[in-house]
Protein backbone atom coordinates (compact mmCIF):
# COMPACT_ATOMS: atom_id res chain seq x y z
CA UNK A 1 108.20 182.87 133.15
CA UNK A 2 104.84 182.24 134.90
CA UNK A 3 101.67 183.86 133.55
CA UNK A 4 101.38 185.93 136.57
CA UNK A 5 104.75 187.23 136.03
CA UNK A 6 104.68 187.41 132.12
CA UNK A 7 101.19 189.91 133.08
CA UNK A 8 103.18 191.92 135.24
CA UNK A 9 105.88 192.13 132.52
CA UNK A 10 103.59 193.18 130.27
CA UNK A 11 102.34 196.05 132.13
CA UNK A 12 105.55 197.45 132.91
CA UNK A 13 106.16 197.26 129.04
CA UNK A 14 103.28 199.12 128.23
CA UNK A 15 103.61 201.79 130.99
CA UNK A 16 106.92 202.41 130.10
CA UNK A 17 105.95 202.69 126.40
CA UNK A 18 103.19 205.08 127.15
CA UNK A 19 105.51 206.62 129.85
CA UNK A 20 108.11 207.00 126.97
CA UNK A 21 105.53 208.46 124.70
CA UNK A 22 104.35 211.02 126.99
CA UNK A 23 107.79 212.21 127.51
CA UNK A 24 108.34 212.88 123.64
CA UNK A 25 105.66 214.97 123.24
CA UNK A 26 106.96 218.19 122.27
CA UNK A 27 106.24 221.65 124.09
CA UNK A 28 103.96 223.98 123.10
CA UNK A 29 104.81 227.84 122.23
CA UNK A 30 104.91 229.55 124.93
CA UNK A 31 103.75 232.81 122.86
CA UNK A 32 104.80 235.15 126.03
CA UNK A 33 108.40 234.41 125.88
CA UNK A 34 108.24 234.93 122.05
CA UNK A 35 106.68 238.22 122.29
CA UNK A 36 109.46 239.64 124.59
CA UNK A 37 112.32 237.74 122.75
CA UNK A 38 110.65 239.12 119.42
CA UNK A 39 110.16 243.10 121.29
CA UNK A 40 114.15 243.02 122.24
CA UNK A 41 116.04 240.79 119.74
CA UNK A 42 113.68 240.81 116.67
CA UNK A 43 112.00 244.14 116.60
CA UNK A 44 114.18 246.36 115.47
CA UNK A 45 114.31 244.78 111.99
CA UNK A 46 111.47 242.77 111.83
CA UNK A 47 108.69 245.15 113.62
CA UNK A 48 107.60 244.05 116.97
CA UNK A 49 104.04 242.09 115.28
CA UNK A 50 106.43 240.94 112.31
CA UNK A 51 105.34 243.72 109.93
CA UNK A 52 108.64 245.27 108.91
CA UNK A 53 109.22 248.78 107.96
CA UNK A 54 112.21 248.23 105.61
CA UNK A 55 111.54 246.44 102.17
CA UNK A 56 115.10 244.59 103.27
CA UNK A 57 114.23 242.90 106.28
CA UNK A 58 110.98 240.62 105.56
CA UNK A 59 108.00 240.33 106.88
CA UNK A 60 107.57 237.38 109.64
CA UNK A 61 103.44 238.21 110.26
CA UNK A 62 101.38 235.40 109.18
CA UNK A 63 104.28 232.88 108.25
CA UNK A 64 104.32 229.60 109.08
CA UNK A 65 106.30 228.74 112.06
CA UNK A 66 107.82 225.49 110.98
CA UNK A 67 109.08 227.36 108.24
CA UNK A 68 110.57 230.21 110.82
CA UNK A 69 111.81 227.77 113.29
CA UNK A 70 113.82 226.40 110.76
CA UNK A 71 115.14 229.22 109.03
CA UNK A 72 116.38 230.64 112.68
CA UNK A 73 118.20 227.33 113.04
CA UNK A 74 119.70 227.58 109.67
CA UNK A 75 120.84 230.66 110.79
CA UNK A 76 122.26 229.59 114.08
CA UNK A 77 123.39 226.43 113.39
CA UNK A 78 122.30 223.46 115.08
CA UNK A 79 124.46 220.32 117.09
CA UNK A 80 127.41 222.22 116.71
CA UNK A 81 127.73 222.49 112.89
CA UNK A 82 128.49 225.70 110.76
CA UNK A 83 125.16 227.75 110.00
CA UNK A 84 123.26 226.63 106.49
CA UNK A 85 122.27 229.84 105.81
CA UNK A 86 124.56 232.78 106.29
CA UNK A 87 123.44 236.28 106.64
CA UNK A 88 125.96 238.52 109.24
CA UNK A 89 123.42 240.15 110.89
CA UNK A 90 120.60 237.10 111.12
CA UNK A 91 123.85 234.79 112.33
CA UNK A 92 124.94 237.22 115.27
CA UNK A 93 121.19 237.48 116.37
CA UNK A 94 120.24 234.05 116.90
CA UNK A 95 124.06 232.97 118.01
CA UNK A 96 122.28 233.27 121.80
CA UNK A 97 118.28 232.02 120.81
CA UNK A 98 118.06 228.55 122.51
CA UNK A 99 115.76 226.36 120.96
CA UNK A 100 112.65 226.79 122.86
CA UNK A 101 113.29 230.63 122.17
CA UNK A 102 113.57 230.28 118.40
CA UNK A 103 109.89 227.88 118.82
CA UNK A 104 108.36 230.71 121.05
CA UNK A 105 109.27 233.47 119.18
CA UNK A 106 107.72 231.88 115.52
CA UNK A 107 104.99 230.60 116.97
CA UNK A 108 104.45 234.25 118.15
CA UNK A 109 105.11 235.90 114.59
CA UNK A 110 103.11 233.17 113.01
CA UNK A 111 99.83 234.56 114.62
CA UNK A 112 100.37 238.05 114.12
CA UNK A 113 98.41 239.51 111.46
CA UNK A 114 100.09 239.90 108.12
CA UNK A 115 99.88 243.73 106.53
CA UNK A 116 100.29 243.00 102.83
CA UNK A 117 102.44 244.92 100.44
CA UNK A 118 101.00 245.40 97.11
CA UNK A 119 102.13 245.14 93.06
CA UNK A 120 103.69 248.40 91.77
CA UNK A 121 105.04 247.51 88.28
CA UNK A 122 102.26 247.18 86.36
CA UNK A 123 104.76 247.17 82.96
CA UNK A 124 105.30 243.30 84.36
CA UNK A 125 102.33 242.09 85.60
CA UNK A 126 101.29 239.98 82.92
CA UNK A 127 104.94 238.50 83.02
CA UNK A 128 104.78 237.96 86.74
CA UNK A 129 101.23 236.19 86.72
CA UNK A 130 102.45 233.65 83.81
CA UNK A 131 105.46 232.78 85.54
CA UNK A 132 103.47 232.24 89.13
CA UNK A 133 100.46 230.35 87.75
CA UNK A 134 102.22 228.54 84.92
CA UNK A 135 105.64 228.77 84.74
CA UNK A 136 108.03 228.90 81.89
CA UNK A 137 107.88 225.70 79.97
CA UNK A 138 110.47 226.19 77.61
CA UNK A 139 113.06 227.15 80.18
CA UNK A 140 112.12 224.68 82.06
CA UNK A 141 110.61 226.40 85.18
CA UNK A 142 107.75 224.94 87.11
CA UNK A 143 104.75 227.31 88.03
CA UNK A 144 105.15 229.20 91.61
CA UNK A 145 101.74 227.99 92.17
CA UNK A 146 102.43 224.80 92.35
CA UNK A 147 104.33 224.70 95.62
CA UNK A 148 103.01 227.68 97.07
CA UNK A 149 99.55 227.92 96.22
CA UNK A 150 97.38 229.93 93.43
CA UNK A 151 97.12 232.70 96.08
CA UNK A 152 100.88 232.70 97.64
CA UNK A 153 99.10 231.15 101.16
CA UNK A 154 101.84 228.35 100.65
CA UNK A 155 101.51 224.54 102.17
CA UNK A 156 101.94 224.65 105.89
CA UNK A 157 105.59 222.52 106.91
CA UNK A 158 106.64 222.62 103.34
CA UNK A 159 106.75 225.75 101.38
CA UNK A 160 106.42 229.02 102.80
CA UNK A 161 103.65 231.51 102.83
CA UNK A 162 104.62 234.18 99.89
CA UNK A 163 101.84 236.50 99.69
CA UNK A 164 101.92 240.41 100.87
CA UNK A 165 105.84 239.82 100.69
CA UNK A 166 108.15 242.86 99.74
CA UNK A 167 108.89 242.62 96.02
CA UNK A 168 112.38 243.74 96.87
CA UNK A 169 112.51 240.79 99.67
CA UNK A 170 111.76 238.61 97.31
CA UNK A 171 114.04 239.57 94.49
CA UNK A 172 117.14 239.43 96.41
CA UNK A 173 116.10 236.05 97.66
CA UNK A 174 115.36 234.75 94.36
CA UNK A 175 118.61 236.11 93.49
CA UNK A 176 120.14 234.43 96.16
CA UNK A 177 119.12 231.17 95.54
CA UNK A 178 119.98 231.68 91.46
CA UNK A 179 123.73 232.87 92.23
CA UNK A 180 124.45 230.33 94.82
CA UNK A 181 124.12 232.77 97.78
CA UNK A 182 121.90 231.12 99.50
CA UNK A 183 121.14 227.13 99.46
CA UNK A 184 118.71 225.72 102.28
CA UNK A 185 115.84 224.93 99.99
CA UNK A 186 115.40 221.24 100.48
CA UNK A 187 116.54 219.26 97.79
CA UNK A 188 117.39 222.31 95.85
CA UNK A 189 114.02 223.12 94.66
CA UNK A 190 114.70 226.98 94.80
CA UNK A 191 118.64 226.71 93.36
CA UNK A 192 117.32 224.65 90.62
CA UNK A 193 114.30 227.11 89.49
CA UNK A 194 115.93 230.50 89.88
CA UNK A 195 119.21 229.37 88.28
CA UNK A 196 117.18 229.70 85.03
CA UNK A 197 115.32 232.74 85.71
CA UNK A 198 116.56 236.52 83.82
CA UNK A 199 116.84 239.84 86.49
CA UNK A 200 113.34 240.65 84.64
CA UNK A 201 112.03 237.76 85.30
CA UNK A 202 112.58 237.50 88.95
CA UNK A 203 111.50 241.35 89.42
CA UNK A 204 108.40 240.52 87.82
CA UNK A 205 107.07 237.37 89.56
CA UNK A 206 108.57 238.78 93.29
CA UNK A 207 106.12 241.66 92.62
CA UNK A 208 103.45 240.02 91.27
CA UNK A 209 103.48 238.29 94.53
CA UNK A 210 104.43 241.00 96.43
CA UNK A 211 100.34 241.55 95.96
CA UNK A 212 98.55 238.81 96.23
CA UNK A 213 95.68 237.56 98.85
């Protein structure tokens, strides 16, 4: 190969590389098509800003939208495999989201504002604060805190934003998680900690952080 040609080589290398590059960037939100696929497929449940008006259904305002994007796949299933996560009525919703959809439409909940619930049980606040901040040593369970910050804002990509939750949301997904119901926590983080948490226990910390800020 001649230098000339070996140059001209080179070039074509790089362009393709940056060529290549340029093509894997991914797509940005495109927040309009999450608004409307959030006003007629999520709304109903979920509130059309992600503020929901039943304690069952939780609240999407505010969240992270890696951590939505990826709970929407879990629910839908993704390269032709079985859902992770099975809920009947979050499965049948998202069984026709593409993937640009289920982007758009967290993207869009992720920068609505959040209206926070607050603590009501005031018999188990002390409980729920000790088991957030510092856990339960001799059970073995690690502080809340630790993964999703001293104020429930959580750790963008990794754990999710917890604060201004429903306590009752929160519960049954502690619950969930404890019994075996539910198992998309990566590397079983979640089964492993609520498997040694009591009913009381659970009710207490999910409204401790039902209000914090």
């Amino acid at each position: 190969m001649n230098f000339r040609f070996a140059l001209l080589a080179g070039g074509l290398v790089a362009t393709l590389t940056v060529g290549s590059a340029v093509a894997a960037e991914p797509q940005k939100p495109n927040l309009e098509n999450g608004k409307n696929t959030a006003a007629t497929v999520c709304a109903a449940c979920h509130g059309p800003d992600g503020n929901s008006p039943l304690a069952a259904n939780p609240k999407l305002a505010g969240q992270f939208p890696e951590y939505l994007e990826k709970q929407l796949r879990d629910f839908k299933g993704v390269d032709g495999k079985e859902p992770v996560r099975k809920n009947a009525i979050m499965n049948g919703m998202v069984a026709g989201l593409t993937p640009e959809a289920m982007r758009d439409v967290a993207a869009f909940y992720g920068m609505q504002q959040l209206k926070p619930e607050v603590a009501k049980n005031q018999e188990l606040v002390t409980l729920g604060q000790k088991i957030y901040r510092a856990g339960i040593m001799e059970k073995g369970v690690p502080a809340c805190a630790g993964c999703h910050g001293a104020n429930g804002e959580g750790i963008p990509k990794q754990y999710p934003r917890l604060a201004g939750q429903f306590a009752e949301y929160t519960e049954t997904q502690l619950k969930a998680f404890r019994d075996g119901m539910r198992d998309n926590d990566p590397n079983k983080m979640m089964t492993t900690t609520a498997s040694k948490l009591s009913d009381k226990e659970i009710q207490a910390v999910s409204d401790y952080i039902a209000g914090l800020r």
